[in-house]
Every structure is written in C-alpha cells, then in structure tokens.
N, C-alpha and C. Protein backbone atom coordinates (compact mmCIF):
# COMPACT_ATOMS: atom_id res chain seq x y z
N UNK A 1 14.41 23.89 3.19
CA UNK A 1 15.39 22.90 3.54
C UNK A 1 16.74 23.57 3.67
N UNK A 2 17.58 23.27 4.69
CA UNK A 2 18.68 23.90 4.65
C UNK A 2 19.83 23.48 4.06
N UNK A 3 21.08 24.15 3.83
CA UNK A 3 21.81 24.10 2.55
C UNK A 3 22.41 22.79 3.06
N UNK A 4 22.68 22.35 4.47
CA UNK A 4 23.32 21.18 4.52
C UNK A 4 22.93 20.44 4.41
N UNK A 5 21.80 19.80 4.35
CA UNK A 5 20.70 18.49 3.51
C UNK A 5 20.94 18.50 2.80
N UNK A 6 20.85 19.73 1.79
CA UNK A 6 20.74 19.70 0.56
C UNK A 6 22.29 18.94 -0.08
N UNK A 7 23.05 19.13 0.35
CA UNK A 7 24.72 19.37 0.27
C UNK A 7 24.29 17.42 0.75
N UNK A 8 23.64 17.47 1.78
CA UNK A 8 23.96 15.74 1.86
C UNK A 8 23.68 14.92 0.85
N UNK A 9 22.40 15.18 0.29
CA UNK A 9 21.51 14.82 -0.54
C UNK A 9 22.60 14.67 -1.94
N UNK A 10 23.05 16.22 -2.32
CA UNK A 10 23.62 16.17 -3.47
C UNK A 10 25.01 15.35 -3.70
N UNK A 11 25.75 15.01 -2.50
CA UNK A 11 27.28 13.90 -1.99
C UNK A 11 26.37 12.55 -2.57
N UNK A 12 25.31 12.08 -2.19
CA UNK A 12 25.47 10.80 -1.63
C UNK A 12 24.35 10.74 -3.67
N UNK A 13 23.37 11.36 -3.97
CA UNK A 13 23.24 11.01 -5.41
C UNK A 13 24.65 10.95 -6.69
N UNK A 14 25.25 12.28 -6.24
CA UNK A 14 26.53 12.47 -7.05
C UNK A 14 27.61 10.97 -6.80
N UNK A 15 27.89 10.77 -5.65
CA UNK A 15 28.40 9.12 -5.35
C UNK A 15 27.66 8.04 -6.10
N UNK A 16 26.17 7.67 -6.29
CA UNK A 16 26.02 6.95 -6.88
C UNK A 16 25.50 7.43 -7.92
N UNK A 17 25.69 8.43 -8.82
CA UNK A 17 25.57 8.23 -10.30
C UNK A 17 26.96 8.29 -10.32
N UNK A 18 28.28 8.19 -10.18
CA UNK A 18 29.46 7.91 -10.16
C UNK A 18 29.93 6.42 -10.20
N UNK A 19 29.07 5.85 -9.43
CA UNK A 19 29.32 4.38 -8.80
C UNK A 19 28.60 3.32 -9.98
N UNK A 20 27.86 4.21 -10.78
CA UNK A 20 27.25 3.38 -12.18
C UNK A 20 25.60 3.17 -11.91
N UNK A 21 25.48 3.44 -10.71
CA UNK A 21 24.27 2.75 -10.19
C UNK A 21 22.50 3.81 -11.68
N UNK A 22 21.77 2.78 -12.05
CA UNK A 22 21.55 3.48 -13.07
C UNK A 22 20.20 3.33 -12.71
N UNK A 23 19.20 4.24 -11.82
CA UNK A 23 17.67 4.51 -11.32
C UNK A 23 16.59 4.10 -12.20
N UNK A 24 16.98 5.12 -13.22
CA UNK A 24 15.19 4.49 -14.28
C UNK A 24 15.26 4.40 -15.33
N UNK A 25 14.84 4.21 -16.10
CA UNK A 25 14.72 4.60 -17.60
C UNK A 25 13.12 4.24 -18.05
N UNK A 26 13.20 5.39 -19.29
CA UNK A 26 11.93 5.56 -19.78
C UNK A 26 11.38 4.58 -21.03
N UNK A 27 10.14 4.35 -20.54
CA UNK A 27 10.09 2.82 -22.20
C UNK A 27 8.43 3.19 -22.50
N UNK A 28 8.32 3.19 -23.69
CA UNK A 28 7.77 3.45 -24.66
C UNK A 28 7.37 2.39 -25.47
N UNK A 29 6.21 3.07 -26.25
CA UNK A 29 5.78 1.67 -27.63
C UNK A 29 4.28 2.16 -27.95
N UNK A 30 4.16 1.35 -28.95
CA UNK A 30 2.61 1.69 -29.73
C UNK A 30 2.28 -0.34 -29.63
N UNK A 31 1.08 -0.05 -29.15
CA UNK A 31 -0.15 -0.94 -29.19
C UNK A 31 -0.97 -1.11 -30.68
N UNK A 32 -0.87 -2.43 -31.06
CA UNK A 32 -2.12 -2.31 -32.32
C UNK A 32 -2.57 -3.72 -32.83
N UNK A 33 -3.54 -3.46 -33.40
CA UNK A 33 -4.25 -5.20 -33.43
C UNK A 33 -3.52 -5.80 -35.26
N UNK A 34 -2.80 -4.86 -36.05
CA UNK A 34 -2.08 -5.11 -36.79
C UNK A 34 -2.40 -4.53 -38.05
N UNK A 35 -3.38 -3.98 -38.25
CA UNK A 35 -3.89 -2.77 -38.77
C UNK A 35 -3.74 -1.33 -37.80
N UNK A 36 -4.82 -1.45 -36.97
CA UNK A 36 -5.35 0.02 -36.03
C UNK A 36 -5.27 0.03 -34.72
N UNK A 37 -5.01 0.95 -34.56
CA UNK A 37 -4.27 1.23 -32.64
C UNK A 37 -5.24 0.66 -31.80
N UNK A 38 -4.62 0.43 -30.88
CA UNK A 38 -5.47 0.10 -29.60
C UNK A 38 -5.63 0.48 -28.74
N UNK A 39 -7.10 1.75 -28.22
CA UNK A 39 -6.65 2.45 -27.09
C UNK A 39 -6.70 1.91 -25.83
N UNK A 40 -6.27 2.10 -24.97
CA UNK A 40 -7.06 1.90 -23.65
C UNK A 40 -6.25 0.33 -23.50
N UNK A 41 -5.58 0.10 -23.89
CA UNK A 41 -4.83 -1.61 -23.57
C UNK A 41 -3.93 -1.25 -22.42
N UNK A 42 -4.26 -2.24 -20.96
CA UNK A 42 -3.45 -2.23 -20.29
C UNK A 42 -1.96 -2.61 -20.36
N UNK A 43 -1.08 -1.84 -19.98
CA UNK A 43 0.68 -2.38 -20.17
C UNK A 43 1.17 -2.09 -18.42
N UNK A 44 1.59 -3.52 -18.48
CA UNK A 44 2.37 -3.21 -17.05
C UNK A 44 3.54 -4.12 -17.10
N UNK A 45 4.39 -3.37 -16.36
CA UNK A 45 5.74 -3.73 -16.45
C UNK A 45 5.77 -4.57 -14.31
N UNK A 46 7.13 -5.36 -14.12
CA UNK A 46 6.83 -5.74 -13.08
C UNK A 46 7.87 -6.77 -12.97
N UNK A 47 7.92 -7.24 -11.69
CA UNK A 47 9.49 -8.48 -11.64
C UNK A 47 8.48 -9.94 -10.50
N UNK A 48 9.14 -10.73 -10.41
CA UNK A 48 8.82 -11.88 -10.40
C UNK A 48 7.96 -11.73 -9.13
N UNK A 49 8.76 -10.94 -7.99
CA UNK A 49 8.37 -10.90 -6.94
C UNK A 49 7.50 -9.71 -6.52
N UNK A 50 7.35 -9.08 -7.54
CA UNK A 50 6.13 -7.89 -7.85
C UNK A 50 6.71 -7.14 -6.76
N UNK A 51 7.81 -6.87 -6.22
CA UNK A 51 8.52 -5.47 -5.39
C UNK A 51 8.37 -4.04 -6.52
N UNK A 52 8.23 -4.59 -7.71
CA UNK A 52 7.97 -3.26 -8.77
C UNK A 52 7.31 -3.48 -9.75
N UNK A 53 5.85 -3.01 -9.71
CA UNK A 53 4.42 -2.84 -10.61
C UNK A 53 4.46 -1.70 -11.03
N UNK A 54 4.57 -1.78 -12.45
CA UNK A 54 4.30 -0.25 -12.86
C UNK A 54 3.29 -0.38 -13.75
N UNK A 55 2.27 0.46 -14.38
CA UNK A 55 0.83 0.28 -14.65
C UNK A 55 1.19 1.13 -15.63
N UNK A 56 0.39 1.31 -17.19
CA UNK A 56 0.33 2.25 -18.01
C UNK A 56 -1.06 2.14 -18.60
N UNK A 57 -1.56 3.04 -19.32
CA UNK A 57 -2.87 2.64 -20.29
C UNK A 57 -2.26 3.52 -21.73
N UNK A 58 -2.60 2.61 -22.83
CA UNK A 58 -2.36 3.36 -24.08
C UNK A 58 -3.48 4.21 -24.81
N UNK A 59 -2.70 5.45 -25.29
CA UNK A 59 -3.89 6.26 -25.75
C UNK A 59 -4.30 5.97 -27.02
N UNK A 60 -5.37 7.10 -27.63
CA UNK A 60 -6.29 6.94 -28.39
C UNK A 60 -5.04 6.04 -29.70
N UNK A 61 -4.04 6.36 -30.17
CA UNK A 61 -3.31 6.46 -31.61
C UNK A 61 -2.56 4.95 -31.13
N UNK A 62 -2.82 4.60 -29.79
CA UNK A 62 -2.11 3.10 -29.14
C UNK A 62 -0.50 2.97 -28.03
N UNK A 63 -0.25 4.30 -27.95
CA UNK A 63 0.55 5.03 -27.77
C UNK A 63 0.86 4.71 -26.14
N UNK A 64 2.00 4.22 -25.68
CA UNK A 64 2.05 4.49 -24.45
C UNK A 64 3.76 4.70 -23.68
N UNK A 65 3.61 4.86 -22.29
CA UNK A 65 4.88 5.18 -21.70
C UNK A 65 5.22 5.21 -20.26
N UNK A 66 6.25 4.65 -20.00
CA UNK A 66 6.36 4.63 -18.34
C UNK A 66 7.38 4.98 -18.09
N UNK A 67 7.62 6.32 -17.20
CA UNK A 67 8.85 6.71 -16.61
C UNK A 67 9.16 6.72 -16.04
N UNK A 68 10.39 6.36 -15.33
CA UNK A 68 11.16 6.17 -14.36
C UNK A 68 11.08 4.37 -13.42
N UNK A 69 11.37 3.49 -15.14
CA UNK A 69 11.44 1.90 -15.06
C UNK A 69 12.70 2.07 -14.20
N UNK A 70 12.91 1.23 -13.26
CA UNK A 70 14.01 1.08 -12.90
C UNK A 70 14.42 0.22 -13.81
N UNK A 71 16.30 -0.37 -13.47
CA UNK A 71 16.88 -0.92 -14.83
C UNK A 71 16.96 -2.68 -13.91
N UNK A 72 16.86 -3.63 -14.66
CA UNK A 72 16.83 -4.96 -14.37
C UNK A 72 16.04 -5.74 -15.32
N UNK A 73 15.71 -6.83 -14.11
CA UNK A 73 14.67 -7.95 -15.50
C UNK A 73 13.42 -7.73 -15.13
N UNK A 74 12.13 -8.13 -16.27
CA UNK A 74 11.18 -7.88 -15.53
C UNK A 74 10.49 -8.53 -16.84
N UNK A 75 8.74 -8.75 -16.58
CA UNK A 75 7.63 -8.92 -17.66
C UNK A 75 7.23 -7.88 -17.88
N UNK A 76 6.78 -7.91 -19.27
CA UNK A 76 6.06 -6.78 -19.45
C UNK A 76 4.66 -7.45 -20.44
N UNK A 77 3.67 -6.92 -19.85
CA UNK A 77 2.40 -7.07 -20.15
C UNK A 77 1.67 -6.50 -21.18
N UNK A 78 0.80 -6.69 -21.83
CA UNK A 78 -0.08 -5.89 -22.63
C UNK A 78 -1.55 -6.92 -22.54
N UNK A 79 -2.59 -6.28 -21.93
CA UNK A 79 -3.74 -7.10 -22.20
C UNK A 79 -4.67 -5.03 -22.83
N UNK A 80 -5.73 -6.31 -23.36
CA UNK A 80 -7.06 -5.31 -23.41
C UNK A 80 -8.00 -6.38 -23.95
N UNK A 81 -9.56 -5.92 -23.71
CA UNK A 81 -10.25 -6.22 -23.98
C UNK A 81 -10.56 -6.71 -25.57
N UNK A 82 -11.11 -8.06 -25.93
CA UNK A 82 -11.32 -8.70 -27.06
C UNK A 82 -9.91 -9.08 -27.33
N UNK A 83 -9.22 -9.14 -26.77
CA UNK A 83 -7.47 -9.33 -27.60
C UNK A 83 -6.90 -10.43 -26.52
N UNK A 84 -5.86 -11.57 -26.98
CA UNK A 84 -5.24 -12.30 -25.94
C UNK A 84 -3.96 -11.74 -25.33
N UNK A 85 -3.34 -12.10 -23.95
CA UNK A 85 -2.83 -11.76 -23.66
C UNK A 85 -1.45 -11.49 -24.09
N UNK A 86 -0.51 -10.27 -23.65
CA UNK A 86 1.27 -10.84 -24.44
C UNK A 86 1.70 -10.12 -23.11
N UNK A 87 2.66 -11.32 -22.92
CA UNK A 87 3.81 -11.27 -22.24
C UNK A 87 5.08 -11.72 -22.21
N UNK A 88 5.94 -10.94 -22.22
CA UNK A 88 7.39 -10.65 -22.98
C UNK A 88 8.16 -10.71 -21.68
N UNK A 89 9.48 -11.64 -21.69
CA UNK A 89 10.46 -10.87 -20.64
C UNK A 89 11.23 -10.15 -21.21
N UNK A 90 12.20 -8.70 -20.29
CA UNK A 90 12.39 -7.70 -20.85
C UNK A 90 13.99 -7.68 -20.09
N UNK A 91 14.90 -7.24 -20.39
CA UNK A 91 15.83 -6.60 -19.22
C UNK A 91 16.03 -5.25 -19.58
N UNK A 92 15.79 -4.42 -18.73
CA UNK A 92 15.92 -2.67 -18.89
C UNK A 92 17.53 -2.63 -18.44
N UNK A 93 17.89 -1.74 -20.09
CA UNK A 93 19.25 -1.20 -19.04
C UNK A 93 19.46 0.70 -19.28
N UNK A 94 18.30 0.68 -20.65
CA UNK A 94 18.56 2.28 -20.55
C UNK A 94 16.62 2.89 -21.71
N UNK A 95 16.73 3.46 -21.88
CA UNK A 95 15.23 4.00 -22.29
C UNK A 95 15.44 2.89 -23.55
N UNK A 96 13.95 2.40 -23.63
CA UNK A 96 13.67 1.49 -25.06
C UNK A 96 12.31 1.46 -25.07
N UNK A 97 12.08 1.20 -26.61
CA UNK A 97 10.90 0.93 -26.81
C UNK A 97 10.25 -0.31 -27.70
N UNK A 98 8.86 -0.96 -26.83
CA UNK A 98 8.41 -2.16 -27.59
C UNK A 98 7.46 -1.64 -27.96
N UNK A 99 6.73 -2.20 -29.53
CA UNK A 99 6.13 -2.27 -30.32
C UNK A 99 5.46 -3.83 -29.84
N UNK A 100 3.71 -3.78 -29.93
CA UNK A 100 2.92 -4.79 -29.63
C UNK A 100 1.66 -4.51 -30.53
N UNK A 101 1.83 -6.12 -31.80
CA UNK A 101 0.54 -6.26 -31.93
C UNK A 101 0.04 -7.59 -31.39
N UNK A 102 -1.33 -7.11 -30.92
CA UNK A 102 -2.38 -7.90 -30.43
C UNK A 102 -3.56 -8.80 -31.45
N UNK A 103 -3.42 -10.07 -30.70
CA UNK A 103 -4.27 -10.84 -31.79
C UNK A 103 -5.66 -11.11 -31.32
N UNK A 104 -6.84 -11.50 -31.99
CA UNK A 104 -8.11 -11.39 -31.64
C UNK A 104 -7.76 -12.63 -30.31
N UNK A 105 -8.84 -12.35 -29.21
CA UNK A 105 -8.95 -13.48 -28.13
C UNK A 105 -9.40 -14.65 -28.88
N UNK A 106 -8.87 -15.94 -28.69
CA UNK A 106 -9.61 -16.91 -28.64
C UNK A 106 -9.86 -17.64 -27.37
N UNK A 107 -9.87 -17.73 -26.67
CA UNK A 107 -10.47 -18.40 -25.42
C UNK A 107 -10.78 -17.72 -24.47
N UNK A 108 -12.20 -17.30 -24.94
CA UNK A 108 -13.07 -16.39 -23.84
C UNK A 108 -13.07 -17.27 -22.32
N UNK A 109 -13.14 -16.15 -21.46
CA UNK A 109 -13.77 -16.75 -20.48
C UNK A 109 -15.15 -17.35 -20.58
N UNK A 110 -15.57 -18.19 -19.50
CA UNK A 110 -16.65 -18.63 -19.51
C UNK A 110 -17.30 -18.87 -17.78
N UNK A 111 -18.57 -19.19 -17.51
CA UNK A 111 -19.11 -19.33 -16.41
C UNK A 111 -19.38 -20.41 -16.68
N UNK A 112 -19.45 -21.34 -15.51
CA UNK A 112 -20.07 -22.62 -15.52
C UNK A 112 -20.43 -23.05 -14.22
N UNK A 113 -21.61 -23.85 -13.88
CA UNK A 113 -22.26 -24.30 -12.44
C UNK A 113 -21.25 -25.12 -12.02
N UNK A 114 -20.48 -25.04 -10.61
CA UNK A 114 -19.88 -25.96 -10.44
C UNK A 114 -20.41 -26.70 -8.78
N UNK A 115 -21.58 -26.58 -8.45
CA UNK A 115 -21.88 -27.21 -7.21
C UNK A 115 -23.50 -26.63 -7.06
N UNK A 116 -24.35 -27.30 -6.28
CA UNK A 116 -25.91 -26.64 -5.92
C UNK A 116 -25.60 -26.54 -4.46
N UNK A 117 -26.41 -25.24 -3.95
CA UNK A 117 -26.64 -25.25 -2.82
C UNK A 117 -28.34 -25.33 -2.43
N UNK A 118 -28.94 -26.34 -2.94
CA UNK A 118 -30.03 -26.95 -2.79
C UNK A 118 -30.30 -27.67 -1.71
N UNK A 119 -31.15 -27.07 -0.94
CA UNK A 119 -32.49 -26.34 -0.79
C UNK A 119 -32.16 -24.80 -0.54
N UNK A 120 -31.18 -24.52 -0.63
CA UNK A 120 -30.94 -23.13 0.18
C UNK A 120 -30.35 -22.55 -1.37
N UNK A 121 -30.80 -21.38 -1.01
CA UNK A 121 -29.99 -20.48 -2.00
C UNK A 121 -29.41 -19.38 -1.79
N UNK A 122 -28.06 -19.08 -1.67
CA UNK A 122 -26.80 -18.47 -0.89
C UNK A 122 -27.07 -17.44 -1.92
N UNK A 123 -28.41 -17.01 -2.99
CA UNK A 123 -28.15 -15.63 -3.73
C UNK A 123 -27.55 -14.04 -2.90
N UNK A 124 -28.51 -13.93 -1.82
CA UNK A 124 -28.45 -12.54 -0.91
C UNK A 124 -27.01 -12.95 -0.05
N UNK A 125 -26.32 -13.96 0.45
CA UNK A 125 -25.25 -14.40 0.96
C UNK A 125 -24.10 -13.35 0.94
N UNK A 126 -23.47 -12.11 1.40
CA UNK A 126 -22.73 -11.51 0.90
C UNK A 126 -21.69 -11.51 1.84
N UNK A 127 -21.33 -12.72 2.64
CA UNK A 127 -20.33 -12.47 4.00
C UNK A 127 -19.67 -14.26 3.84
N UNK A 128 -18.26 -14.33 2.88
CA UNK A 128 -17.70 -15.71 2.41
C UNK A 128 -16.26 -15.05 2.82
N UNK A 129 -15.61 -16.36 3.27
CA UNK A 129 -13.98 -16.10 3.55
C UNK A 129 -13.38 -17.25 2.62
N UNK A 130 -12.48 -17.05 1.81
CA UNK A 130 -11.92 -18.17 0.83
C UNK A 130 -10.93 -18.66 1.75
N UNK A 131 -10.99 -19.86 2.26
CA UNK A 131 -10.16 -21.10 2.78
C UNK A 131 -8.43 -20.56 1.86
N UNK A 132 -7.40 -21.00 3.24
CA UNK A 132 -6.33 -21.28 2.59
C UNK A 132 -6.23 -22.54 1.40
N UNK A 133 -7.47 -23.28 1.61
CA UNK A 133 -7.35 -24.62 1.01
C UNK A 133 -8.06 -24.73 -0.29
N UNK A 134 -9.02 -23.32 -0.63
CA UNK A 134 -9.91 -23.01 -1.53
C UNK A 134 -10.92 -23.47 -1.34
N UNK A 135 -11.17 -23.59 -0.50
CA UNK A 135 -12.86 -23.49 -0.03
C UNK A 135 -13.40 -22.58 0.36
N UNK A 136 -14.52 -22.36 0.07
CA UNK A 136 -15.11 -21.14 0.88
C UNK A 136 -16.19 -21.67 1.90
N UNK A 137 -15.95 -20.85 3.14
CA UNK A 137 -16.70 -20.76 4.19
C UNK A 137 -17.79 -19.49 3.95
N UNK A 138 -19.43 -19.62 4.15
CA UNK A 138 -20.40 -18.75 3.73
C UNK A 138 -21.22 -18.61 5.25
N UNK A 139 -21.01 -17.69 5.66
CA UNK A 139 -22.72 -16.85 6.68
C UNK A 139 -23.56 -16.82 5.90
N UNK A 140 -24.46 -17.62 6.23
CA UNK A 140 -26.01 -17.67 5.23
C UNK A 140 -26.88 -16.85 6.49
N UNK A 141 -27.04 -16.83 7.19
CA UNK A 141 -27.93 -16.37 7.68
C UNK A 141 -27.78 -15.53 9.09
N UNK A 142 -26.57 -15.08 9.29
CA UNK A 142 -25.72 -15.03 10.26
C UNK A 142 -25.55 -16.02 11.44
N UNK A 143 -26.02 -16.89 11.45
CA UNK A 143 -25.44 -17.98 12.56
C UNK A 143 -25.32 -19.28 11.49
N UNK A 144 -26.07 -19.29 10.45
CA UNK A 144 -25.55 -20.75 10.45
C UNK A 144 -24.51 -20.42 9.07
N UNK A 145 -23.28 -21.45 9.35
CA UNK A 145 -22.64 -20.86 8.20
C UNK A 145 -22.17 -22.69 7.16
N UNK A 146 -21.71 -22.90 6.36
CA UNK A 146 -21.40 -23.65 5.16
C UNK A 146 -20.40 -23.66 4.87
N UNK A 147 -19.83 -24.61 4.49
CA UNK A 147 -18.54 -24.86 4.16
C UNK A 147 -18.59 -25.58 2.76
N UNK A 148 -18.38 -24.61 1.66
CA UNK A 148 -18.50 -24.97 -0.15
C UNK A 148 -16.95 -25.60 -0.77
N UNK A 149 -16.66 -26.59 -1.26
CA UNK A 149 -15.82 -27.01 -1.63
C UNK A 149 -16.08 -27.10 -3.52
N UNK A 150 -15.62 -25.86 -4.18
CA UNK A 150 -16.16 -25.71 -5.32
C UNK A 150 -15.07 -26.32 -6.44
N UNK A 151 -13.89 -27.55 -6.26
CA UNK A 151 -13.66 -28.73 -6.69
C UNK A 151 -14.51 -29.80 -6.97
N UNK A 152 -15.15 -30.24 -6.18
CA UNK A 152 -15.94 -31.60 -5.74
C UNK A 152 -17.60 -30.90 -5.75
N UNK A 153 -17.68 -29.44 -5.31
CA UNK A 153 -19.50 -29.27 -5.19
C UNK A 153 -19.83 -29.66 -4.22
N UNK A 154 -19.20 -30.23 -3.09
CA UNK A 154 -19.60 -30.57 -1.62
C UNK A 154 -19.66 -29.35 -0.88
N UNK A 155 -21.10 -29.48 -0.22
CA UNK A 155 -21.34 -28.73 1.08
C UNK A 155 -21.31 -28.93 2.16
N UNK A 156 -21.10 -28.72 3.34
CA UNK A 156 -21.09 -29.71 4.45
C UNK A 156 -21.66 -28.48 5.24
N UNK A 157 -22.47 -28.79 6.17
CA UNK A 157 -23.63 -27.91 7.44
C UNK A 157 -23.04 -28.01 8.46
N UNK A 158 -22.48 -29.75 8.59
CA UNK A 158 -22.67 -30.19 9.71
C UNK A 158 -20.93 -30.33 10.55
N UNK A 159 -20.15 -30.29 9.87
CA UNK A 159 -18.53 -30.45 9.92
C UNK A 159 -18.60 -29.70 11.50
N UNK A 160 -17.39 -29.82 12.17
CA UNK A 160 -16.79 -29.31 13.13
C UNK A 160 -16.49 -27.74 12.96
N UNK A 161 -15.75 -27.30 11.37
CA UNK A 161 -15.61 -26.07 10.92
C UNK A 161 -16.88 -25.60 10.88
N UNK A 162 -17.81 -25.90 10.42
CA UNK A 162 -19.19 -25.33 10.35
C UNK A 162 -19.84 -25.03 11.69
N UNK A 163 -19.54 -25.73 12.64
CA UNK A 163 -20.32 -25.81 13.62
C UNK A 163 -20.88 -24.29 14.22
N UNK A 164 -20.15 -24.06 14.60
CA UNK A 164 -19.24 -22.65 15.05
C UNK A 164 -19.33 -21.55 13.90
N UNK A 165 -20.29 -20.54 14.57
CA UNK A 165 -20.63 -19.09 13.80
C UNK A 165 -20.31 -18.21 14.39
N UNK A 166 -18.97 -18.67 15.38
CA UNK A 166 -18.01 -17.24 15.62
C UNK A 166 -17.51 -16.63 14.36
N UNK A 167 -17.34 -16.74 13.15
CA UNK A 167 -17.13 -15.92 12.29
C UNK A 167 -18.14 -14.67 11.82
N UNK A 168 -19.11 -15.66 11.68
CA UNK A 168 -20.58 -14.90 11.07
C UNK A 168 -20.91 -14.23 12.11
C-alpha cells in the first residue's frame, strides 16, 4: 500500500478518535448455574434492529468474551441448554463485564398434533413454502399441492391457491 493511503487512512482515524467517536469495546463475564460453570452457553450481544449480532460461546470454567462491541444500547443474551433464558439490556460505553447465573429451565418445549392430513400423509413431503399469513403451502406429490392452515388444522385441495402447481 502506498504511503499516501496510508497517510489518508491515518488523517481521517486520528480525526475521529479526536472527535470522541469511540469503535469497540471489549466485554467479558463468567456463566454459571450458581454453583458450577457453564460451558458451551450461548451469549450474544445485538440491538433492536439486529444491524449488530455478535455471537460468543463460553468455555469449559464458563468463561467468555467479545471484542470489538461497538459502544451503544443493545441485549445481551445468555441461553444454553437445560437452563432458561436471560436477557439483560446493556449500554456499552467502554470494556465491562457481566456475570450470569442461570436457573434450571422450567418450561420445556413441547410437540403437539395440531391438524391431520388424513387420508394422505405429507411424511416424505419435503418441498413447503410458509405463507406470509402462516400457512403453509405443501407439493405432495409434485403437482398436486395443499394449503395447511396450522391455527385452525384446515386443509384445503381444492382453493384457487391450490389449484395451480406452478410452484411444485
């Protein structure tokens, strides 16, 4: 690179660390269920409009760190497995560190039937587009396709949307 880039480069950072403008800072913390660390717990930091996701995983002792947070407001996350979620709002203005203990999950997920597609069974089915409206549209067989409304459990074959296996 030649010296006058470089020379540009170094005017216009030197201007704004002058100007206050303040890039990242580093944040830190230990993970633990309130006894013993927690490895492997996801931490992500992030702002409303998710323009900035930053991802961490904590190590074996619970240990984790993300560098170069930019400075503002933001959530900051901690999930892991068997544990419920925590989420904190944060405002970064220079390196800090949170401390998170995690409490056992109580409200597992769960599966539950919410519609039949009887007589047919959409098991092998692997070609669905989720509706802006939350429905899903299914190619069962490549021409004929279904329209699942998994609110209500209604199927419809026969609809106008269905008709038509230009998708499938």
């Amino acid at each position: 690179m030649s010296p006058k880039r470089w020379s540009r480069r170094g005017v216009t950072l030197a201007c704004l660390l002058l100007s206050g403008v303040s890039w990242a800072a580093t944040l830190t913390g230990s993970i633990d269920d309130g006894v013993n660390p927690v490895a492997t717990a996801r931490v992500t930091l992030f702002d409303d409009s998710l323009t900035t996701f930053l991802e961490t995983r904590s190590d074996a002792a619970g240990g984790w760190s993300l560098i170069g947070a930019p400075t503002g407001n933001y959530r900051l996350g901690v999930a892991a497995r068997g544990f419920e979620y925590v989420e904190i709002p944060i405002t970064i203005t220079a390196d800090a560190t949170f401390d998170t203990s995690l409490t056992e999950e109580m409200h597992p997920g769960e599966w539950s039937i919410i519609g039949s597609t009887a007589p047919e069974f959409l098991d092998a089915t692997d070609i669905a587009a989720l509706l802006p409206d939350g429905r899903l549209f299914f190619c069962h067989d490549t021409t004929d396709s279904i329209l699942f409304d998994p609110v209500t459990g209604a199927l419809n074959r026969s609809s106008s949307e269905t008709s038509s296996a230009a998708f499938c």
